[in-house]
Protein backbone atom coordinates (compact mmCIF):
# COMPACT_ATOMS: atom_id res chain seq x y z
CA UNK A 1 25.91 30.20 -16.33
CA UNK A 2 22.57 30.82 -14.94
CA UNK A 3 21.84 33.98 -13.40
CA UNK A 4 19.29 32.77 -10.51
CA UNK A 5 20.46 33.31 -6.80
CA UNK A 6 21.70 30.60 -4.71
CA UNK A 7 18.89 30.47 -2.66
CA UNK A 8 16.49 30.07 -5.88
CA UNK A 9 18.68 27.22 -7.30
CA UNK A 10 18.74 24.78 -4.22
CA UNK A 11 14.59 25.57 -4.42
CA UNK A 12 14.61 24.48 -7.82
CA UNK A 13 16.95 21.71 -7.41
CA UNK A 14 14.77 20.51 -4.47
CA UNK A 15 11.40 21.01 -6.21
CA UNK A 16 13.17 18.80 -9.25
CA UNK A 17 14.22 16.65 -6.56
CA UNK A 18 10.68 16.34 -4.90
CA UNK A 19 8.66 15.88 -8.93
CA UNK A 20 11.31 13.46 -9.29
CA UNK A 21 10.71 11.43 -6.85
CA UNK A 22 6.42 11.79 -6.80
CA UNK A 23 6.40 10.41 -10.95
CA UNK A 24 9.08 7.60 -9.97
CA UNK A 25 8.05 6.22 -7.06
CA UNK A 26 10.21 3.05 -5.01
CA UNK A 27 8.46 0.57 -3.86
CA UNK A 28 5.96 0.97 -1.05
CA UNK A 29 7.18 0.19 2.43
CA UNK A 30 4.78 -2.48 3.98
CA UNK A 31 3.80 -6.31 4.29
CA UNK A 32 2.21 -7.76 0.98
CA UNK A 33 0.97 -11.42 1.42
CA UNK A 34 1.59 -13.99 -0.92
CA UNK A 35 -1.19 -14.38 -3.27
CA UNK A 36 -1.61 -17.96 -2.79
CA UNK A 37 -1.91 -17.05 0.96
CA UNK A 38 -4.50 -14.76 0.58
CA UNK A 39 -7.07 -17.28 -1.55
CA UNK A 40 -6.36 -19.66 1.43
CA UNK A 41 -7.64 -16.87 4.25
CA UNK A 42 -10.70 -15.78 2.12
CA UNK A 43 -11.83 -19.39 1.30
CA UNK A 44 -11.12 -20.12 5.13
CA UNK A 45 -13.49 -16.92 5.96
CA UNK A 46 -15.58 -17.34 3.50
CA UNK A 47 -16.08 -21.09 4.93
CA UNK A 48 -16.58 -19.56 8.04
CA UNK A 49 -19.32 -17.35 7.08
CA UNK A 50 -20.89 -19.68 5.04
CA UNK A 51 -21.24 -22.62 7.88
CA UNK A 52 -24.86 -23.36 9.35
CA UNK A 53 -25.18 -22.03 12.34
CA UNK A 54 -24.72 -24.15 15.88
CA UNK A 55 -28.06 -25.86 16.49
CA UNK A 56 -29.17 -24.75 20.22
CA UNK A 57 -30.73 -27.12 22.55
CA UNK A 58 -34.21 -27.83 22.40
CA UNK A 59 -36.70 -26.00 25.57
């Protein structure tokens, strides 16, 4: 039997606990877009940016 204290156990089982957890991460909470969605919005932006510019009216 090990011959740490109570208090030192539950702070090693909790550090184990916390390593644990930090090398095996779940996956991340969030919204991920589809990849096929995000071509479409940076070809529509980039079509944006890339437009001529509105011709103004002549003085």
């Amino acid at each position: 039997m090990s011959t740490l204290k109570p208090e030192t156990r539950d702070l090693q089982k909790s550090l184990e606990e916390d390593v644990e957890a930090a090398l095996n991460p779940g996956e991340a909470q969030g919204y991920y877009r589809d990849t096929r969605e995000c071509a479409a919005l940076l070809l529509i932006a980039g079509a944006a940016l890339l437009s001529p510019p509105a011709p103004r009216p002549k003085k």
